[in-house]
Protein backbone atom coordinates (compact mmCIF):
# COMPACT_ATOMS: atom_id res chain seq x y z
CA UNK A 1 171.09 67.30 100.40
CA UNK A 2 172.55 66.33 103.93
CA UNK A 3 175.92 65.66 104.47
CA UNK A 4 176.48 62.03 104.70
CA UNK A 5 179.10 62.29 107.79
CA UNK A 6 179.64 64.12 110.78
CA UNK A 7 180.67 67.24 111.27
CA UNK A 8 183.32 67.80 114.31
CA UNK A 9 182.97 70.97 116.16
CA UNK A 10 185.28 72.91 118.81
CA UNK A 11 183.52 75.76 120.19
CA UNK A 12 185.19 78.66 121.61
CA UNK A 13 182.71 80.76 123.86
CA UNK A 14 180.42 77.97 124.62
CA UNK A 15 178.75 79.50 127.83
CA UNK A 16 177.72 83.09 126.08
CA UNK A 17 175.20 83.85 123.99
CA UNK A 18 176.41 82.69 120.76
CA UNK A 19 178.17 78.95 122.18
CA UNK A 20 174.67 78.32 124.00
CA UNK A 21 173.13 79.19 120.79
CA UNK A 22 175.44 76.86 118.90
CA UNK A 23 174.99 73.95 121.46
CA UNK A 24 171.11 74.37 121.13
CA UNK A 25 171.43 73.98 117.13
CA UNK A 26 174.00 70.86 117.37
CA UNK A 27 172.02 69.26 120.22
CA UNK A 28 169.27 69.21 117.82
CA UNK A 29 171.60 67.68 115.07
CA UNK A 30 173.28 65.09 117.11
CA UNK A 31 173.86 62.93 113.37
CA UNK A 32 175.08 65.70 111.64
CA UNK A 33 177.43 67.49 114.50
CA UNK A 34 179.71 66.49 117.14
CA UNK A 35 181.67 68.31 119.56
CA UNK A 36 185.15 68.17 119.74
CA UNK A 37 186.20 70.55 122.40
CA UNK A 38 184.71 73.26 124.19
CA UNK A 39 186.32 76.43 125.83
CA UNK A 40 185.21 79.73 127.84
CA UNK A 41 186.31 82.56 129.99
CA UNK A 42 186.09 80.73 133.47
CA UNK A 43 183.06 82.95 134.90
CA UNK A 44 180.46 79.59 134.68
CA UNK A 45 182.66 76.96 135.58
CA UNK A 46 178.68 75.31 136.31
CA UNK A 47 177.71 75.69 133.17
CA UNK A 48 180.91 74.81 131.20
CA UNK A 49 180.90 71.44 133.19
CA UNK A 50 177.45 71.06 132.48
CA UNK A 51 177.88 71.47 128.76
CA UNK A 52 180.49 68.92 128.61
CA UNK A 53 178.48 66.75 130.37
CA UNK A 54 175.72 66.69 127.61
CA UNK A 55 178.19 66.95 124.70
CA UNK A 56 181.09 64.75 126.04
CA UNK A 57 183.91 66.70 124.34
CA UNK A 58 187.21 65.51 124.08
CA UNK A 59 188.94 68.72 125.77
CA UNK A 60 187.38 71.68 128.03
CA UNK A 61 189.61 74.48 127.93
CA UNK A 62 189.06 77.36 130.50
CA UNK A 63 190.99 81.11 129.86
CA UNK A 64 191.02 82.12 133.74
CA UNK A 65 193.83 79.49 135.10
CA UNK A 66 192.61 80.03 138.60
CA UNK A 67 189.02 78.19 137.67
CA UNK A 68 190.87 75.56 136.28
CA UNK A 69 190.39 73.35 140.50
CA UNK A 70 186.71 74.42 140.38
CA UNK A 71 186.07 72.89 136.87
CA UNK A 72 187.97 69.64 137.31
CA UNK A 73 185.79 69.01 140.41
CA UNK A 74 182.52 70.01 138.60
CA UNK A 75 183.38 67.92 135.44
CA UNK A 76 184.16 64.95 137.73
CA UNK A 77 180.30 65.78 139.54
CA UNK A 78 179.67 65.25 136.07
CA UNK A 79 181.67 62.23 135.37
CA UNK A 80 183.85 63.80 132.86
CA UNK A 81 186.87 62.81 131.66
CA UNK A 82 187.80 65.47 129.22
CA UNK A 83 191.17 66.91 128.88
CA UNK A 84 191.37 70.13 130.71
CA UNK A 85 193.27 72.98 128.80
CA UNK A 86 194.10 76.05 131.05
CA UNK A 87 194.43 79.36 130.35
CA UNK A 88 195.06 81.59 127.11
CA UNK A 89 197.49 79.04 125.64
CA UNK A 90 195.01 76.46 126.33
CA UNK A 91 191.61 78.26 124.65
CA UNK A 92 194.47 78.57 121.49
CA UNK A 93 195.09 75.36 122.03
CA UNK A 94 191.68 74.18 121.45
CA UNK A 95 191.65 76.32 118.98
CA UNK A 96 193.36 73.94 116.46
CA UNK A 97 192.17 70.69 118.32
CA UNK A 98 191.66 67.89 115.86
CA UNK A 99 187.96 69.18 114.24
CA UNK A 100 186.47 69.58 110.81
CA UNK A 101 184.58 73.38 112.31
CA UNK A 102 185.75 76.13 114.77
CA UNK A 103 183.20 78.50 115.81
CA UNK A 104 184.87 81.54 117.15
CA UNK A 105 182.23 83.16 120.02
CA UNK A 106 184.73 84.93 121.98
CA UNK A 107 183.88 88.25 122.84
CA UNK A 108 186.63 91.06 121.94
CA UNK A 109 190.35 91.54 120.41
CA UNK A 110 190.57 88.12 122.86
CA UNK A 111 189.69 86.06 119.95
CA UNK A 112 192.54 87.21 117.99
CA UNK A 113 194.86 84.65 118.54
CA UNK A 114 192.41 81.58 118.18
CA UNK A 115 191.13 83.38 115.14
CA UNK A 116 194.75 82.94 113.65
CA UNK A 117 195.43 79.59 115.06
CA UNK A 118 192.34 78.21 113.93
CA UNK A 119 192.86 79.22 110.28
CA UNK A 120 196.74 78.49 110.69
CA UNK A 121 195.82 74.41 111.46
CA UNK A 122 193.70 74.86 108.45
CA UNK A 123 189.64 74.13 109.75
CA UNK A 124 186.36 75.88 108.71
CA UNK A 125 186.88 78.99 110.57
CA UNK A 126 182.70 79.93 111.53
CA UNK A 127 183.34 83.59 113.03
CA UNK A 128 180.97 85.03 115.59
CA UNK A 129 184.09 87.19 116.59
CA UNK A 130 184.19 89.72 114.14
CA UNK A 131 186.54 91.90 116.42
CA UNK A 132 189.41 89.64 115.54
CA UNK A 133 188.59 90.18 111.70
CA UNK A 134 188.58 94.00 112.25
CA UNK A 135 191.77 94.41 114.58
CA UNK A 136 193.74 91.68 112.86
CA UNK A 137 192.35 92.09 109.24
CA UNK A 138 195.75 92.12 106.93
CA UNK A 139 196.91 89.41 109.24
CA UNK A 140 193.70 87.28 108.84
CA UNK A 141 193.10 88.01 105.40
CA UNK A 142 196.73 86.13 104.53
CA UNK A 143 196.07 83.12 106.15
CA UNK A 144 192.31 82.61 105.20
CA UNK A 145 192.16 80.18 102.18
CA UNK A 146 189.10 80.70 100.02
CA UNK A 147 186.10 79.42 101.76
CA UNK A 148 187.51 78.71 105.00
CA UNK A 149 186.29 81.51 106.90
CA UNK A 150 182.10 82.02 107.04
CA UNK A 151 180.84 84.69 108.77
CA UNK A 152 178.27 83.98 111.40
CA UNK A 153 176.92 87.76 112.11
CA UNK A 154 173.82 88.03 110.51
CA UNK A 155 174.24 90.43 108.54
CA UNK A 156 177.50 88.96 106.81
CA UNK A 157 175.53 85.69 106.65
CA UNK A 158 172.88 87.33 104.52
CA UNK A 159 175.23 88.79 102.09
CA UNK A 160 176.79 85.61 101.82
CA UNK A 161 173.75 83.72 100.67
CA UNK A 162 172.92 86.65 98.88
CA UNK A 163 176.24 86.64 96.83
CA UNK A 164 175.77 83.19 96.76
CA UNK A 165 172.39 83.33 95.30
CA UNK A 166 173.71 84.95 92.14
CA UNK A 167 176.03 82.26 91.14
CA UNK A 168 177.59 78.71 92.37
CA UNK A 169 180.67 80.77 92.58
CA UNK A 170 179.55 84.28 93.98
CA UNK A 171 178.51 87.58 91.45
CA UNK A 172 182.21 88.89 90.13
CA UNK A 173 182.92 92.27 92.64
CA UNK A 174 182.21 94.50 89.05
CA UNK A 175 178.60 92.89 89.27
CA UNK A 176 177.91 94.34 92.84
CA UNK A 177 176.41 98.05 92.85
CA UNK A 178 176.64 98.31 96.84
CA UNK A 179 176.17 96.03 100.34
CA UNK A 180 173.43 97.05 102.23
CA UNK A 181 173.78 96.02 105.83
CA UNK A 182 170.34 96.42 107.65
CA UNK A 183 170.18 97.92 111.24
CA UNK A 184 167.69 97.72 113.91
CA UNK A 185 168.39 101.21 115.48
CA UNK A 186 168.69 99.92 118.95
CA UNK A 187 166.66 101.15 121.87
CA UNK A 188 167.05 104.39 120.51
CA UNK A 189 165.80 104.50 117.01
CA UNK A 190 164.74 107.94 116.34
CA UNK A 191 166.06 109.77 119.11
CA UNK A 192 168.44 112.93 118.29
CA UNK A 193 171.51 113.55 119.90
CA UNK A 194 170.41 115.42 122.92
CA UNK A 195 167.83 113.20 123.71
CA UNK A 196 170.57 110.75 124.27
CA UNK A 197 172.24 112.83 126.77
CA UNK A 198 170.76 110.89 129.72
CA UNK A 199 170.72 107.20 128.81
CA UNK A 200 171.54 105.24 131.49
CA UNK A 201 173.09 101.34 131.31
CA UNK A 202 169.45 99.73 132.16
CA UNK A 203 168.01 101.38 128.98
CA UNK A 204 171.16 100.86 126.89
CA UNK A 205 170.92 97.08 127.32
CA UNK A 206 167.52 96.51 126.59
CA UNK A 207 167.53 95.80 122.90
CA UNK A 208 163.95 95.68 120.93
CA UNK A 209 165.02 92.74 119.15
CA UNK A 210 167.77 90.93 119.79
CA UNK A 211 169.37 88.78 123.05
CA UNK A 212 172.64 88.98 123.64
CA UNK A 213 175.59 90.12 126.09
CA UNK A 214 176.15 93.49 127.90
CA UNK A 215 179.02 94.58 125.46
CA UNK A 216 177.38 93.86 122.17
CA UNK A 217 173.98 95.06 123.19
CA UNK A 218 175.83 98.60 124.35
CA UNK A 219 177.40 98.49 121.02
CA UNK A 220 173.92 98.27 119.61
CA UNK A 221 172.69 101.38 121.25
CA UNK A 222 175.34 103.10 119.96
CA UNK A 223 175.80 101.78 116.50
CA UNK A 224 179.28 101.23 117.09
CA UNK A 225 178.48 97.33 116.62
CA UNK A 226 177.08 98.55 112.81
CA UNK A 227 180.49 100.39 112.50
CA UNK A 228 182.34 97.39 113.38
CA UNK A 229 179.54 95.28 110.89
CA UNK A 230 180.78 97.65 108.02
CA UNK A 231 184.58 97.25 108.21
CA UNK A 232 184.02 93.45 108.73
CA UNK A 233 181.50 93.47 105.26
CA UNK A 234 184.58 95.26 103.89
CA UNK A 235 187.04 92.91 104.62
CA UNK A 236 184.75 89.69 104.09
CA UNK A 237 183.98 91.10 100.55
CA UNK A 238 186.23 93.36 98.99
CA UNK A 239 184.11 95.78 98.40
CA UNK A 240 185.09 99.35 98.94
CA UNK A 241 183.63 101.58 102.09
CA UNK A 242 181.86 104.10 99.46
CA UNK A 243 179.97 101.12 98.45
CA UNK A 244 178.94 99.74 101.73
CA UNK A 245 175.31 101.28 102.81
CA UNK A 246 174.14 101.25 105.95
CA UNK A 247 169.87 101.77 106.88
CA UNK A 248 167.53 101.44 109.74
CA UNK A 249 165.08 98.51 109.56
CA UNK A 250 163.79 98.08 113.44
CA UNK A 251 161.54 94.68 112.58
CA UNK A 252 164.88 92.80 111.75
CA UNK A 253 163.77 90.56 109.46
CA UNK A 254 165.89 91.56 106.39
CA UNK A 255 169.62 91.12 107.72
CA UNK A 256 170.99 92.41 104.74
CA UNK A 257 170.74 93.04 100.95
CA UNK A 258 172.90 93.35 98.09
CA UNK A 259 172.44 95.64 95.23
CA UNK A 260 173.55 94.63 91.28
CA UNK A 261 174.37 97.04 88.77
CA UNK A 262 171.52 96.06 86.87
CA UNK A 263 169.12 97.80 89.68
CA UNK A 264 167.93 93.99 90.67
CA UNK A 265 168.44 93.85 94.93
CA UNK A 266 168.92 90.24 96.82
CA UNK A 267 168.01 89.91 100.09
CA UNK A 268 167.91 87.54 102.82
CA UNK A 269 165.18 87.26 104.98
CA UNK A 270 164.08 85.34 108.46
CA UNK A 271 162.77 86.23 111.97
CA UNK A 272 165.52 87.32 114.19
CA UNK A 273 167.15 84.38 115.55
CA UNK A 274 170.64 84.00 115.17
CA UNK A 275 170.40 80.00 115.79
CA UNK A 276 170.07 80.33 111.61
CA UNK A 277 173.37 82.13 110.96
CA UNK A 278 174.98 79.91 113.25
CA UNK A 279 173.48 76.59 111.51
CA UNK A 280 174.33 78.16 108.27
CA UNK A 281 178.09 78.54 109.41
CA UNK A 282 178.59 75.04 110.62
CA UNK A 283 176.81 73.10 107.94
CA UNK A 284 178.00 75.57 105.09
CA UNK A 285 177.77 75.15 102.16
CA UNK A 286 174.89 73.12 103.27
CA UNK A 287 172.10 73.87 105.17
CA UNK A 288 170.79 72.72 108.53
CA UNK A 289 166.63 71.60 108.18
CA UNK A 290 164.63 73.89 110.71
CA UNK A 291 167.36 75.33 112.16
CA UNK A 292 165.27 78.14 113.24
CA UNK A 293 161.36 79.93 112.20
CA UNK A 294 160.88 81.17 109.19
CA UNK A 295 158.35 84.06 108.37
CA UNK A 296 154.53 83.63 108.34
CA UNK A 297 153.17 84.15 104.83
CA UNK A 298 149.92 83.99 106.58
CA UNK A 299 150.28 87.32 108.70
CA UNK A 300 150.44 90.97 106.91
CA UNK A 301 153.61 91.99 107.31
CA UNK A 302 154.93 95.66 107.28
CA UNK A 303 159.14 96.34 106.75
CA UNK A 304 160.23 99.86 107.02
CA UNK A 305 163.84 101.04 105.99
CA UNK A 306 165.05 104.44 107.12
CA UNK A 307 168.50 106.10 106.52
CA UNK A 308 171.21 106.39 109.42
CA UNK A 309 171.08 109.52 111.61
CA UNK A 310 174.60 110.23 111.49
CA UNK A 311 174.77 113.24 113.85
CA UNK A 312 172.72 111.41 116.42
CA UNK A 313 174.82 108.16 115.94
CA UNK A 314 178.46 109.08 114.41
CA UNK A 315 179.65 105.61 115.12
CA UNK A 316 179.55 104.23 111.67
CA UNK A 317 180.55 106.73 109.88
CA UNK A 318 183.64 106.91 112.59
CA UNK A 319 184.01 103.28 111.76
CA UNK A 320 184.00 103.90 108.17
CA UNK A 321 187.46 106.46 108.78
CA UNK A 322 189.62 103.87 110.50
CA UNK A 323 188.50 101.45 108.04
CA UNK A 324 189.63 103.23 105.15
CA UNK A 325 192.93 104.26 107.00
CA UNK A 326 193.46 100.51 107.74
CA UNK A 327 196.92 99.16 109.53
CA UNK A 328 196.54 99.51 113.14
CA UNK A 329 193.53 102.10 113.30
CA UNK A 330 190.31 99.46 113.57
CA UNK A 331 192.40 97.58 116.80
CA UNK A 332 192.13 101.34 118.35
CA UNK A 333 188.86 102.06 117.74
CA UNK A 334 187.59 98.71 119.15
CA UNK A 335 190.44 98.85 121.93
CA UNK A 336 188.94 102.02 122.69
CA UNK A 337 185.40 101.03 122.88
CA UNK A 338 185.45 98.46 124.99
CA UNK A 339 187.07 100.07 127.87
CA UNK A 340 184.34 102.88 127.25
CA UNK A 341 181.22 100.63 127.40
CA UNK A 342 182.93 99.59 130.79
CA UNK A 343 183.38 102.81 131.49
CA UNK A 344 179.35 103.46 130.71
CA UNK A 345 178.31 100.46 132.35
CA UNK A 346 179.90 100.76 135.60
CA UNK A 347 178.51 104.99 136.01
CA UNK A 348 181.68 106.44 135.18
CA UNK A 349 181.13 108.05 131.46
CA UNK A 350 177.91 109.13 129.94
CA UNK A 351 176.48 107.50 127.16
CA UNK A 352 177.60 109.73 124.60
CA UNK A 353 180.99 110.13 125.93
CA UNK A 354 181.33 106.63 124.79
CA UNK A 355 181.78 107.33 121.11
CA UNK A 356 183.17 110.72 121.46
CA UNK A 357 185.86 109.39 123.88
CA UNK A 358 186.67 107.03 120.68
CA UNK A 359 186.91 109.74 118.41
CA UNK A 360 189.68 111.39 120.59
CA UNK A 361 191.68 108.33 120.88
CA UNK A 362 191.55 107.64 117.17
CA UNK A 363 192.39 111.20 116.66
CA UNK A 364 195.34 111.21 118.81
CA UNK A 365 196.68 107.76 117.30
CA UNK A 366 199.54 107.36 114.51
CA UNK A 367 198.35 104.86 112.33
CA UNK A 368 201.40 102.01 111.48
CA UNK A 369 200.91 98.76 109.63
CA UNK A 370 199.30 95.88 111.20
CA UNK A 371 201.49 92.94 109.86
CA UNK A 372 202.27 91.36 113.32
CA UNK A 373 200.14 90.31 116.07
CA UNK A 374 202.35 92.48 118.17
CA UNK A 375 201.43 95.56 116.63
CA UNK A 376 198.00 94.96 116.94
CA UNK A 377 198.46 94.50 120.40
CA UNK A 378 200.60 97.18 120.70
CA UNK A 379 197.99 99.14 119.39
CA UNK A 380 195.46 97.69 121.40
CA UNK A 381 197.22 98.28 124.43
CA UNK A 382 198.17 102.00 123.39
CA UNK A 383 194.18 102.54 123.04
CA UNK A 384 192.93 100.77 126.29
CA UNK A 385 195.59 102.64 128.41
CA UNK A 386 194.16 106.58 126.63
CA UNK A 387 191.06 105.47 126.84
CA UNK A 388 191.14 104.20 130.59
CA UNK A 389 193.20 107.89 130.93
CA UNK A 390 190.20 110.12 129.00
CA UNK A 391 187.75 108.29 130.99
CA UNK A 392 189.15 108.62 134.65
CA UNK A 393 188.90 104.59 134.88
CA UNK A 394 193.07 104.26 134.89
């Protein structure tokens, strides 16, 4: 059944991968979505007018103040007369514009604070930016009311509509064996560890299956975006690390399963395209008709599930250490990261140094609680500034 009104929308991230994803699926909708504001980094002023132009938000926020001349005289090109919001306080401030939906698609810790303002003002939280989740989970997790935050990754969508699928109301946590987030391997499915010793950026960021930006697709060849996926599962879910499973399945068509204590398994399956997690997330609970291609019965198909190399990729089970030590130590293993995949990207660390430069800052970190944004971004800072040191990049 379709909703009989329509849905408001602010959407943070608009000119990335994910907000050009999520303007495709509302432009496509244009009864059951409308866009309330739209915000981005600043880097496609073009494109961010252009948006507006189609959607005719109310307010077009912009993070980099200094674009803020450029994109006033491209939305008046445009004949726009949106409300421009400039700078970090004004992304937040879009954040909790008047809207039923907020689709997070920032990239990074970034999205922390709209994450928190978003859920503070009380919408439909739809998060693409699971690094807010992971660096700010105890804070997050106290202001999230039940049902208000959807995950749009799509893995965590699967288990969703897989948890979903075994009752109006979701299984009882007793009733779930073990998660089982799905993988693609990346680029380098199958490789051992010293056959990784020479990858450079070019092969890094071209991903068998998926499209999407230089960080995440890095994070893809290294599994550290599957390390991430399995503290975020963790936190979505409440279900312990030991019972979080992680396997290779390089046709991505099964984002995830979920395994009952009965032996039955759930899954959720589609054709890689994440214009149906996205859908899913801003109609939820109810769906969005052809929001994206589903399989053809008609075609043999062949899905293959292998286990995770852990010695060639030691990102997950990394991930799976600063999860379980909590507080501040999942804002220093992202904090980390991300300087390294600059690091990698730009020629200045090898591709393995990424997640063993990680490991070192983790190591050398004392873990406090994380029940203030300031020590998160205490933390955060901390690991950017080692990491920047270990890596020669300071």
């Amino acid at each position: 059944m379709q909703p009989d009104t329509t849905r408001s929308v602010v959407l943070l991230g608009s000119t990335g991968s994910i907000g050009t994803q999520s303007l495709d699926v509302i432009a496509r909708n244009p009864g059951r979505f409308r866009v309330a504001a739209l915000a981005a980094g600043g880097g496609r002023v073009d494109l961010l007018a252009r948006q507006a132009a189609e959607f005719r938000p109310d307010a077009v926020a912009v993070a980099d103040p200094s674009a803020v001349p450029a994109l006033r005289e491209a939305l008046a090109a445009h004949g726009v007369s949106a409300e421009v919001l400039a700078g970090p306080e004004g992304v937040a401030e879009a954040a909790v514009w008047p809207a039923d939906t907020v689709l997070n698609g920032i990239t990074g810790a970034l999205g922390l604070t709209s994450t928190l303002a978003a859920l503070e003002a009380g919408r439909v939280l739809a998060l693409a930016n699971k690094e807010s989740l992971i660096i700010g989970g105890p804070l997050v997790k106290r202001l999230a009311k039940p049902g208000q935050l959807i995950p749009v990754d799509s893995e965590h969508a699967a288990l969703a509509q897989c948890l979903w699928a075994a009752g109006p109301s979701g299984p009882d946590a007793s009733a779930v064996r073990s998660l089982v987030v799905t993988a693609s391997g990346g680029p380098f499915r199958g490789r051992s560890r010293a056959e990784l010793a020479d990858v450079t950026p070019e092969q890094a960021l071209a991903h068998p299956t998926w499209s999407m930006g230089p960080v995440i697709t890095v994070n893809s060849a290294t599994l550290v975006n599957k390390g991430l996926e399995v503290i975020e599962a963790h936190l979505l879910f409440d279900i312990g690390f030991d019972r979080i499973t992680v396997v290779v399945h390089p046709q991505s068509v099964v984002h995830s399963m979920v395994e009952f204590v009965d032996g039955s398994v759930i899954a959720q399956a589609s054709p890689p395209d994440m214009r149906l997690p996205i859908a899913l997330a801003l109609g939820w609970p109810e769906r969005v008709a052809d929001a994206a291609p589903t399989v053809d019965w008609t075609r043999a198909h062949t899905w293959t599930f292998d286990p995770l190399d852990d010695e060639a990729f030691p990102s997950v089970a990394l991930a799976r250490h600063v999860g379980s030590a909590g507080g501040t130590a999942p804002a220093v293993y992202n904090a980390a990261n991300e300087v390294c995949v600059d690091a990698f990207l730009t020629g200045r660390l090898p591709f393995l140094g990424i997640v063993d430069t990680v490991a070192t800052v983790v190591s050398e970190h004392i873990v406090t609680k994380a029940d203030s944004v300031a020590e998160v971004l205490d933390a955060d800072e901390w690991a950017r500034a080692r990491a920047r040191e270990l890596t020669g990049t300071a």
